[in-house]
N, C-alpha and C. Protein backbone atom coordinates (compact mmCIF):
# COMPACT_ATOMS: atom_id res chain seq x y z
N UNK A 1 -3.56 -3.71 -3.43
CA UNK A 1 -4.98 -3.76 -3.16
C UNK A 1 -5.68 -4.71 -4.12
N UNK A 2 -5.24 -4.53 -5.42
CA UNK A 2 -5.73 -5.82 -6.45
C UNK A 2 -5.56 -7.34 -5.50
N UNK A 3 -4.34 -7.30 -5.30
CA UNK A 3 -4.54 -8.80 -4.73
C UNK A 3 -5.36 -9.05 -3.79
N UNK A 4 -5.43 -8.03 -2.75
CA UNK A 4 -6.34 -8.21 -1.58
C UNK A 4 -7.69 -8.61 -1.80
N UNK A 5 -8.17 -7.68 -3.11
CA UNK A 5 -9.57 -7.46 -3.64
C UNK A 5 -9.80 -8.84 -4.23
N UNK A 6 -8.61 -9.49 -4.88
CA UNK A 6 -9.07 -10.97 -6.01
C UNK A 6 -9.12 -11.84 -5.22
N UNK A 7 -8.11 -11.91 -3.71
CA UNK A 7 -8.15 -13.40 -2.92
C UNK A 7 -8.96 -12.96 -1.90
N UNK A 8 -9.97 -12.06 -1.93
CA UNK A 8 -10.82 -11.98 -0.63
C UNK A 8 -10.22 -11.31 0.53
N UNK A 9 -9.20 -10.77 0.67
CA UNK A 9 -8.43 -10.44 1.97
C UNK A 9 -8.92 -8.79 2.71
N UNK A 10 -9.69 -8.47 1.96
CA UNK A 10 -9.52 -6.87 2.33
C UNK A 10 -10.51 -6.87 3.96
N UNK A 11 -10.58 -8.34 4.00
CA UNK A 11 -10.74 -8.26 5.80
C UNK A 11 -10.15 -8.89 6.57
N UNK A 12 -8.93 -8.96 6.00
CA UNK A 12 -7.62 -9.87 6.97
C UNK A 12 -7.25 -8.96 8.38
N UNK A 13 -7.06 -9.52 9.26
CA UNK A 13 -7.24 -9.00 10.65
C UNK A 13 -5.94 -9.05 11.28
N UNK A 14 -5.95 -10.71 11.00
CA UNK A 14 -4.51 -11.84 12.01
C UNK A 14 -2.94 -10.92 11.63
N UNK A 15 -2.77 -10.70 12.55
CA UNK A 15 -0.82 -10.00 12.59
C UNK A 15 -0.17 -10.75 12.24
N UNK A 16 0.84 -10.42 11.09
CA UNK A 16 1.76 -11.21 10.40
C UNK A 16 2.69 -12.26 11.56
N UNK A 17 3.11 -12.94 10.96
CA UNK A 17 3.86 -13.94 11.87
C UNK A 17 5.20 -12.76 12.00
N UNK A 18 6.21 -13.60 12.31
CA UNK A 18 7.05 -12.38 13.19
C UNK A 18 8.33 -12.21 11.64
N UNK A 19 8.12 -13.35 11.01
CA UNK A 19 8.92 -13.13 9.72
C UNK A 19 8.34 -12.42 8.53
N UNK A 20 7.29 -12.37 8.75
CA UNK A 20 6.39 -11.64 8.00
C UNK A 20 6.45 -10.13 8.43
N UNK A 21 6.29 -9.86 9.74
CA UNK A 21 6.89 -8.28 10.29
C UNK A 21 8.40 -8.23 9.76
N UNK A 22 8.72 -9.30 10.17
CA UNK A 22 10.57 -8.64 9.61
C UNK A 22 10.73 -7.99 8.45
N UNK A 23 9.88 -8.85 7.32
CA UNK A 23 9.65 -8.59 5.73
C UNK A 23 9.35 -7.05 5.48
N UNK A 24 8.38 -6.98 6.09
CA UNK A 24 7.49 -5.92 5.98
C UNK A 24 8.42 -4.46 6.46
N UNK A 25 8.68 -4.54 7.88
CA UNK A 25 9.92 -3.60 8.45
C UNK A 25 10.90 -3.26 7.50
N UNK A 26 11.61 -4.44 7.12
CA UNK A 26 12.92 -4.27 6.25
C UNK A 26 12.53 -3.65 4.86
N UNK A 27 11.49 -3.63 4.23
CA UNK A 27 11.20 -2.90 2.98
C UNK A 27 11.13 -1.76 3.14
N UNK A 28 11.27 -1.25 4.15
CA UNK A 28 10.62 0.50 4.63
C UNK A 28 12.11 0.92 4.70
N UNK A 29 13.05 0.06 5.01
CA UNK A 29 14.87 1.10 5.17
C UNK A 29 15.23 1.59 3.62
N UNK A 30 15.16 0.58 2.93
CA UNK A 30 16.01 1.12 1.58
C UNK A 30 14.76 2.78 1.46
N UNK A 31 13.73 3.51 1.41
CA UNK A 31 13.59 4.21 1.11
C UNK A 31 13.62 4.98 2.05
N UNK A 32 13.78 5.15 3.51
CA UNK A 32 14.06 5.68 4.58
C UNK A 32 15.72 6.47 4.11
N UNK A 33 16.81 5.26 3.98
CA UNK A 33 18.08 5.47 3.40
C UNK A 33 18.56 6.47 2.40
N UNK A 34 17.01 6.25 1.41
CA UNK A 34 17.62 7.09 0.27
C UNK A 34 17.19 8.39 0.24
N UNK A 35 15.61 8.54 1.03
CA UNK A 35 15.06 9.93 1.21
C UNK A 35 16.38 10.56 2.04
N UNK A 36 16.70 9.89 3.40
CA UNK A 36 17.64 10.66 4.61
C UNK A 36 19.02 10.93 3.97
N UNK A 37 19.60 10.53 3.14
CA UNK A 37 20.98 10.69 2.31
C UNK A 37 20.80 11.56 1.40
N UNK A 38 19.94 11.57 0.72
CA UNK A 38 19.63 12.45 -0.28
C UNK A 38 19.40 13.93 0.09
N UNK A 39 18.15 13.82 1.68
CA UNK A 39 17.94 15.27 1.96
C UNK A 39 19.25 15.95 1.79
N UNK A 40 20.36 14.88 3.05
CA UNK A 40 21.58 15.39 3.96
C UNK A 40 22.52 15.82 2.16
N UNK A 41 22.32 15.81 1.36
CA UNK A 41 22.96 16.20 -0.12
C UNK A 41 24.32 14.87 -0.31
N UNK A 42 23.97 13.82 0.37
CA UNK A 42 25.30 13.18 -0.02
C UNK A 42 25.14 11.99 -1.56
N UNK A 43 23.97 12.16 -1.66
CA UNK A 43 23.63 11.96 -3.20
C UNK A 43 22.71 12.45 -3.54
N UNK A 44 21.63 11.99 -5.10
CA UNK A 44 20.90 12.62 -5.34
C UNK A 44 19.80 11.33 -5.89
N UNK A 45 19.04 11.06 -5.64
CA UNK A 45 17.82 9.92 -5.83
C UNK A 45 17.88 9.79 -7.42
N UNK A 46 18.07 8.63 -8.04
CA UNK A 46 17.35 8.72 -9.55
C UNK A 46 15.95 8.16 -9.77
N UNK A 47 14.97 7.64 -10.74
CA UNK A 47 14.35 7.05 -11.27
C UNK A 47 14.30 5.85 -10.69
N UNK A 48 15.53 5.42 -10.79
CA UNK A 48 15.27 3.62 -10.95
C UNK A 48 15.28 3.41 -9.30
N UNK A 49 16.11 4.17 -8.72
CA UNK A 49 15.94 3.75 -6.85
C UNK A 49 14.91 4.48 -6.13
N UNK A 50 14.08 5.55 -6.99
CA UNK A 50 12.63 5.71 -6.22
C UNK A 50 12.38 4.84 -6.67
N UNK A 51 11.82 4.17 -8.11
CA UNK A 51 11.04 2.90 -8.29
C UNK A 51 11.36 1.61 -7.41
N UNK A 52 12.17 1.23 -6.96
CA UNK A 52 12.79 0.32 -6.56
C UNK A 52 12.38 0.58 -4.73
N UNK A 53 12.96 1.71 -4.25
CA UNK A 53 12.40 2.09 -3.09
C UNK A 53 10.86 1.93 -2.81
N UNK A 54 10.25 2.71 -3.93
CA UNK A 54 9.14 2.63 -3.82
C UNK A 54 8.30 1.37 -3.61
N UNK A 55 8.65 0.87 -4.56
CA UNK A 55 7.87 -0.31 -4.68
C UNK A 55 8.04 -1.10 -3.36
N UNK A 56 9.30 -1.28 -3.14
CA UNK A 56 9.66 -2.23 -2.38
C UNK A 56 8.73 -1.91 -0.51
N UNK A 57 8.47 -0.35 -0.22
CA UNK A 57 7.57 0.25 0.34
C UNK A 57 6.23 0.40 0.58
N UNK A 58 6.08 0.54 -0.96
CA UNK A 58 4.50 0.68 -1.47
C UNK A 58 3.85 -0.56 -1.12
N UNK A 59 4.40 -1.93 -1.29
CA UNK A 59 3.90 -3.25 -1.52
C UNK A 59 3.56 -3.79 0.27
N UNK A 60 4.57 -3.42 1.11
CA UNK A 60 4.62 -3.27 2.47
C UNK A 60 3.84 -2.57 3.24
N UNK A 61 3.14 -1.25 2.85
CA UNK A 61 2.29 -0.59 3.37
C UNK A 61 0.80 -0.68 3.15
N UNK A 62 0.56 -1.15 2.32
CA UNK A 62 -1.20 -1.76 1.70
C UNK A 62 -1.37 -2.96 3.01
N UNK A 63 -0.39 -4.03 3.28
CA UNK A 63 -1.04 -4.97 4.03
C UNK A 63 -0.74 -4.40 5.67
N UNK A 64 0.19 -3.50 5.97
CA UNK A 64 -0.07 -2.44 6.95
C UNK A 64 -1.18 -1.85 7.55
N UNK A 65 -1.78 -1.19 6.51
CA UNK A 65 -2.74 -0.11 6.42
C UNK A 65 -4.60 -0.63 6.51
N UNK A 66 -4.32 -1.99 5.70
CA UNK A 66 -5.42 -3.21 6.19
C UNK A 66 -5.09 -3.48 7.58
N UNK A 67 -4.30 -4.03 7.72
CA UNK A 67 -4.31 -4.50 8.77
C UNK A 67 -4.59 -3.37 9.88
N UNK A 68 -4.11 -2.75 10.43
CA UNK A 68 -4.88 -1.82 10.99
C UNK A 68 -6.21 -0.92 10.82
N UNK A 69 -6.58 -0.89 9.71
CA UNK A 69 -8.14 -0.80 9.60
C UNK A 69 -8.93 -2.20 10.47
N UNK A 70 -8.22 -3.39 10.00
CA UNK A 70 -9.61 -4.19 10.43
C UNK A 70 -9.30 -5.17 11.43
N UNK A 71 -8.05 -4.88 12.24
CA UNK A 71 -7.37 -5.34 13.44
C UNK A 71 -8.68 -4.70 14.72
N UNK A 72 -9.20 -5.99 15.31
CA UNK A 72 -10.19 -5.41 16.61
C UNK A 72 -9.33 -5.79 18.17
N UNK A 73 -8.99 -4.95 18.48
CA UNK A 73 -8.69 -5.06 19.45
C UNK A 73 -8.86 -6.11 21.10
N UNK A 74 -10.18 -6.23 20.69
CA UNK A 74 -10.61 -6.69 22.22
C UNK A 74 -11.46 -8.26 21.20
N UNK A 75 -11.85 -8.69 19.58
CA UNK A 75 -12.09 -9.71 19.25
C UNK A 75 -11.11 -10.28 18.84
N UNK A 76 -11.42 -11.61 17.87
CA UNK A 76 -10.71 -12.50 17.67
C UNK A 76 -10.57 -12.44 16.21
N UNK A 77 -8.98 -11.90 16.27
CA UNK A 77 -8.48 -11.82 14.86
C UNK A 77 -8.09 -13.28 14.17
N UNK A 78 -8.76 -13.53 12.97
CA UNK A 78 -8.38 -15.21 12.44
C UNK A 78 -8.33 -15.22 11.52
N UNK A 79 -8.80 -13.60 10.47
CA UNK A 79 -8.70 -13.76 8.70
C UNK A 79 -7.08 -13.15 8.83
N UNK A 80 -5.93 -14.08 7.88
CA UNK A 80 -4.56 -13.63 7.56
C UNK A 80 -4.97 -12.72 6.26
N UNK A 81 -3.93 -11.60 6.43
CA UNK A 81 -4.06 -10.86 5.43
C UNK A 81 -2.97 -11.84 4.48
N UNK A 82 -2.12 -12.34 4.38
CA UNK A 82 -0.98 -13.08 3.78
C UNK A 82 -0.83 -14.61 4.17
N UNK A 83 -1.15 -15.45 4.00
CA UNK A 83 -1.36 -16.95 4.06
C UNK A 83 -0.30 -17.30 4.33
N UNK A 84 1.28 -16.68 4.14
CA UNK A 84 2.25 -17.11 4.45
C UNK A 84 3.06 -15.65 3.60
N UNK A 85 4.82 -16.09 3.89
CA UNK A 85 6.09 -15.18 4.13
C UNK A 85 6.40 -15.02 2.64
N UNK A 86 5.77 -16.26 1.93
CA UNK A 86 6.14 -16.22 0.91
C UNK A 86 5.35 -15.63 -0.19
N UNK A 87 3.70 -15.54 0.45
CA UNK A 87 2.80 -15.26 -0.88
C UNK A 87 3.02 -13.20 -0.12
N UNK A 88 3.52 -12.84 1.01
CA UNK A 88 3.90 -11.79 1.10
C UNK A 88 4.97 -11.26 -0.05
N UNK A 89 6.29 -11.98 0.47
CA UNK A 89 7.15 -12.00 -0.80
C UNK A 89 7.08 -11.90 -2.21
N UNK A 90 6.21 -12.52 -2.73
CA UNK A 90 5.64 -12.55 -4.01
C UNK A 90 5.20 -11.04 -4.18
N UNK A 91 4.34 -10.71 -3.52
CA UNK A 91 3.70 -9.33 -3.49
C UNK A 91 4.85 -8.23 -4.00
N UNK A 92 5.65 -8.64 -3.30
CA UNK A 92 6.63 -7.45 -3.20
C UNK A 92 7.51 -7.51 -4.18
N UNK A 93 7.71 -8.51 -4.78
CA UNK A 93 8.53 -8.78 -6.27
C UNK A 93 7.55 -8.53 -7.51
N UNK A 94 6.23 -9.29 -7.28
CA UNK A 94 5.57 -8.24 -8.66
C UNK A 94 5.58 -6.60 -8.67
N UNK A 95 5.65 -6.50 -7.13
CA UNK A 95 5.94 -4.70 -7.10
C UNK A 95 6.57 -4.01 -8.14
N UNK A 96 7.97 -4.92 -7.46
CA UNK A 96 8.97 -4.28 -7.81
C UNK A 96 9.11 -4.57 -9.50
N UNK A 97 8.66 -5.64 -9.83
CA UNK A 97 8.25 -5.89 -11.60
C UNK A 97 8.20 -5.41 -12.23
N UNK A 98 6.74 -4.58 -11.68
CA UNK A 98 5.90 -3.86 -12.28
C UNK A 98 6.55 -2.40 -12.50
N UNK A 99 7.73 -2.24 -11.46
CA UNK A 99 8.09 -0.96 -11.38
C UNK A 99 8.76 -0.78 -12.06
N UNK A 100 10.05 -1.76 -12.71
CA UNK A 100 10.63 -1.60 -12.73
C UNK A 100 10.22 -1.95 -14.60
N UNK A 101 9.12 -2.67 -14.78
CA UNK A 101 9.02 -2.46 -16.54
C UNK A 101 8.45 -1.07 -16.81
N UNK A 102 7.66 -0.18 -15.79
CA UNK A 102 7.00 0.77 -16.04
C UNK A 102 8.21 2.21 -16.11
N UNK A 103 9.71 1.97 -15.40
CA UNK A 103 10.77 2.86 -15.35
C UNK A 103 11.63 2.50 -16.62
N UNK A 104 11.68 1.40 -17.21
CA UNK A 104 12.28 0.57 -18.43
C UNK A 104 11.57 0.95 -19.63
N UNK A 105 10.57 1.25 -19.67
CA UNK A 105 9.03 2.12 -20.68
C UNK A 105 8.83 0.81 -21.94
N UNK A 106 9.01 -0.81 -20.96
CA UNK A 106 8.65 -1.80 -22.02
C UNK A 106 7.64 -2.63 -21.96
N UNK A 107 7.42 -3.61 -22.67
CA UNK A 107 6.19 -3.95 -22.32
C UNK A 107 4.73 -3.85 -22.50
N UNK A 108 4.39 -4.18 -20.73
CA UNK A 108 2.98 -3.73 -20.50
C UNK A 108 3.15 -2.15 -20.05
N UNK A 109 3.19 -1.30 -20.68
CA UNK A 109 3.50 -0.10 -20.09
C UNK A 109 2.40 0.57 -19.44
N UNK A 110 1.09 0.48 -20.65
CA UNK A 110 -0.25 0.77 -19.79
C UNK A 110 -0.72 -0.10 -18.73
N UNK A 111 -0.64 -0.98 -18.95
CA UNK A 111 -1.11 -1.92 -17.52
C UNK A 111 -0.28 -1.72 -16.60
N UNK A 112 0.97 -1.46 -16.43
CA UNK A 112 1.72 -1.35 -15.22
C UNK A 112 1.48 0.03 -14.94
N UNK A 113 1.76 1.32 -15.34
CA UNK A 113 1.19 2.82 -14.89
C UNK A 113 0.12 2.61 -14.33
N UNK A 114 -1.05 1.82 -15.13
CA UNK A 114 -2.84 1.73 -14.74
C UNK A 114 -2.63 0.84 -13.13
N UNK A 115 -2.01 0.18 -13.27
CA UNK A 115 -2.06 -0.51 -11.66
C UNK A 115 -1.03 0.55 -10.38
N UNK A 116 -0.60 0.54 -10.96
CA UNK A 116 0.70 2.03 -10.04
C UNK A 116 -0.65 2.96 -9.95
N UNK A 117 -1.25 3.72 -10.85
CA UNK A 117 -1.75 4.55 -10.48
C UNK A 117 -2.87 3.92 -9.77
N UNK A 118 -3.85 3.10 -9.91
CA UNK A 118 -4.62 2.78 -8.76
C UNK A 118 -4.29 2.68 -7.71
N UNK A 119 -3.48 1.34 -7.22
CA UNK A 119 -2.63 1.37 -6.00
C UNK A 119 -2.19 2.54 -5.33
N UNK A 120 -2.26 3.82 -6.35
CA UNK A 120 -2.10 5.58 -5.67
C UNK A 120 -3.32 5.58 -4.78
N UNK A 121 -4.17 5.50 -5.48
CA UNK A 121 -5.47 5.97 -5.12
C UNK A 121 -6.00 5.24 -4.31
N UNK A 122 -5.55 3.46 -4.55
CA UNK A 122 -6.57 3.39 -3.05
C UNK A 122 -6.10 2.86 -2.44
N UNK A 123 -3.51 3.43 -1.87
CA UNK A 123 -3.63 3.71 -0.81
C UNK A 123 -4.35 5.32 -0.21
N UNK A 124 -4.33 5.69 -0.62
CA UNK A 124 -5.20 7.27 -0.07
C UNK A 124 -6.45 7.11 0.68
N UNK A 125 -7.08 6.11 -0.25
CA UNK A 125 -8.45 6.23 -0.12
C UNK A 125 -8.73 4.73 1.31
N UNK A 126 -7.54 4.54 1.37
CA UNK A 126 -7.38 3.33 2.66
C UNK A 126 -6.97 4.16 3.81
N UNK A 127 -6.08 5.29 3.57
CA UNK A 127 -6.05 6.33 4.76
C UNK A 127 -7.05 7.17 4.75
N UNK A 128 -7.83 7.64 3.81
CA UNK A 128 -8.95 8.28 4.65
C UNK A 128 -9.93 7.55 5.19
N UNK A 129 -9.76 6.35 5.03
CA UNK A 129 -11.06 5.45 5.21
C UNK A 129 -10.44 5.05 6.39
N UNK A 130 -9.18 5.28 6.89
CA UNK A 130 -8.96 4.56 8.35
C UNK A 130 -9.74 5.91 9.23
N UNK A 131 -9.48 7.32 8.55
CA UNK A 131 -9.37 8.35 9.47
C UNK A 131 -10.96 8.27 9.76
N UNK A 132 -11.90 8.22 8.46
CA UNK A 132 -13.53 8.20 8.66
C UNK A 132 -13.48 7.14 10.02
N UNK A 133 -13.17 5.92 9.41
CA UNK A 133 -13.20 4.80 10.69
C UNK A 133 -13.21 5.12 11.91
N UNK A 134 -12.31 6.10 12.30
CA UNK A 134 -11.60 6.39 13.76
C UNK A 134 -12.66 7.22 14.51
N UNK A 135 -13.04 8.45 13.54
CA UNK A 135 -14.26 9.15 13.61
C UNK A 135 -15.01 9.34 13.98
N UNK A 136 -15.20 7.73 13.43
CA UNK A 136 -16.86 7.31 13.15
C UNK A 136 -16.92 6.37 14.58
N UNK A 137 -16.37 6.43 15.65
CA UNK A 137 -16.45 5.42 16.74
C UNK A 137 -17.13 4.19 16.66
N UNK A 138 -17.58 3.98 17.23
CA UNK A 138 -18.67 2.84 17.46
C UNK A 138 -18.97 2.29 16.55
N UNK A 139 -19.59 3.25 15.10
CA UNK A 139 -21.06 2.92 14.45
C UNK A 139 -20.31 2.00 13.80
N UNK A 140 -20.96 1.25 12.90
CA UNK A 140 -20.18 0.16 11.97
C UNK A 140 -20.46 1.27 10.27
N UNK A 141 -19.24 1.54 9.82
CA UNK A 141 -19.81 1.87 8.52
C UNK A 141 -19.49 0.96 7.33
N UNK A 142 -20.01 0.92 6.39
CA UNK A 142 -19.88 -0.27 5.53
C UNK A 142 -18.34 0.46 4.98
N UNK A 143 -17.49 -0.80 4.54
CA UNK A 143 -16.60 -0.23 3.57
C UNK A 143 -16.37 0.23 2.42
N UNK A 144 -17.16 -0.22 1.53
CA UNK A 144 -17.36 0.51 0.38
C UNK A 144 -18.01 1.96 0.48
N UNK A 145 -18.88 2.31 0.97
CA UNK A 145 -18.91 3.73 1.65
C UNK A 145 -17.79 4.60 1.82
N UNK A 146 -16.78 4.16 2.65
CA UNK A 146 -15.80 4.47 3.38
C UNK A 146 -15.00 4.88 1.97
N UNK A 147 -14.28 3.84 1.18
CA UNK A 147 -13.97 3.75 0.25
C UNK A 147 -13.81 4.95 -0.91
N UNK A 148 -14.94 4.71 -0.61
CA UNK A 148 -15.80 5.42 -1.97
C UNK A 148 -16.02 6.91 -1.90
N UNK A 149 -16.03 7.72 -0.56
CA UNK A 149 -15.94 8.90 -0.01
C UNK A 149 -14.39 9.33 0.14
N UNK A 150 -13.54 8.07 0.28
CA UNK A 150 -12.03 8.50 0.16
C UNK A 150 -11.44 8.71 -1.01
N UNK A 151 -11.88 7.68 -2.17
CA UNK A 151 -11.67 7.73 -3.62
C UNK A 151 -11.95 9.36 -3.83
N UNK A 152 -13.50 9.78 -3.91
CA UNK A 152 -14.10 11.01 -4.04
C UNK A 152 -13.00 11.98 -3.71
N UNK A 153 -12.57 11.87 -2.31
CA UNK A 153 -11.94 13.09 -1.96
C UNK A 153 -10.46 13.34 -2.76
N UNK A 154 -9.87 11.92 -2.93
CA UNK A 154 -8.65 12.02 -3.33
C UNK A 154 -8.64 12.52 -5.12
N UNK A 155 -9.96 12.10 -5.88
CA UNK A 155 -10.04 12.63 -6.88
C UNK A 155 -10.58 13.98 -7.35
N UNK A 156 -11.40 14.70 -6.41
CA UNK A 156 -11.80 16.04 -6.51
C UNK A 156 -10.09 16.86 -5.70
N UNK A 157 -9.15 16.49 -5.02
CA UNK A 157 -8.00 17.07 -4.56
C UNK A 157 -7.02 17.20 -5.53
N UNK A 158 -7.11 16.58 -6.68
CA UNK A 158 -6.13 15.77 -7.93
C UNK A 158 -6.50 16.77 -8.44
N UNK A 159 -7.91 16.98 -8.99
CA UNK A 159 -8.44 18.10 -9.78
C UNK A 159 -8.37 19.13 -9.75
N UNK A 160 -8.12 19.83 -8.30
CA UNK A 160 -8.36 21.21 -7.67
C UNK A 160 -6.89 21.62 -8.05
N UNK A 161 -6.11 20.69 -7.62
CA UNK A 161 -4.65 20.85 -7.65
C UNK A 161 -3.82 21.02 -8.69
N UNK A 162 -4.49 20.73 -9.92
CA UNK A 162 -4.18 20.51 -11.41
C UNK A 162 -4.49 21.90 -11.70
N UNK A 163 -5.90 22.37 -11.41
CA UNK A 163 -5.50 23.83 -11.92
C UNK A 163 -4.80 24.96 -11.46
């Protein structure tokens, strides 16, 4: 979501090119693999392959989750959420970077947790803001609104849940 937020994208519309879906698809098996093997007991998940899963997931589902927020159906989609296969790619290797100095405990340790944990929060706050969206039919609601009522909820749920 940082990147989306710094290069302007958080109203990218246009559907990835078809290598760009491939990208995107193929990051979702390795943690599909390891949740479904793991349930079935034929191993047991560590640290470093949720981080690795994760990331490789996590980084794939933000330009997902845009994109279907601000995909119009019946207009003319022309903002790319990803300019190309490669500045996708990129995405998904600082992911995994980031994940993988924050499972290593070197480094930037606070800056990488502090961005992991945002990226928590506002994928959440990108799914409730699709669900308000859906909702909300017609009306146009601003996004930061949207946002900002999803943030709310996901942080008063954090709280409730803690005690």
């Amino acid at each position: 979501m940082i990147f989306f937020l710094i290069f302007g994208r958080l109203k990218g519309n246009k559907p990835y090119s078809k290598w760009g879906m491939l990208l995107g698809a193929l990051s979702f098996i390795p943690i599909s693999v390891d949740g479904f093997f793991s349930y079935l007991g034929f191993w047991e998940s560590t640290q470093l392959l949720r981080v690795v899963t994760g990331a490789l997931a996590g980084a794939s589902l933000t330009g997902f989750l845009l994109l279907s927020a601000n995909f119009d159906v019946l207009g003319e989609n022309t903002r790319p959420i990803f300019q190309s296969i490669k500045e996708q790619a990129c995405i998904i290797g600082i992911t995994l970077f980031l994940g993988i100095l924050l499972w290593m405990n070197i480094g930037i340790y606070l800056l990488a947790s502090s961005v992991i944990i945002l990226g928590i929060v506002c994928f959440w706050a990108d799914f409730i803001y699709l669900m308000l969206k859906n909702l909300a039919g017609s009306r146009k609601l601003p996004f930061w609104l949207l946002s900002f009522c999803g943030s709310f909820i996901i942080i008063i749920t954090i709280g409730v849940l803690r005690q």
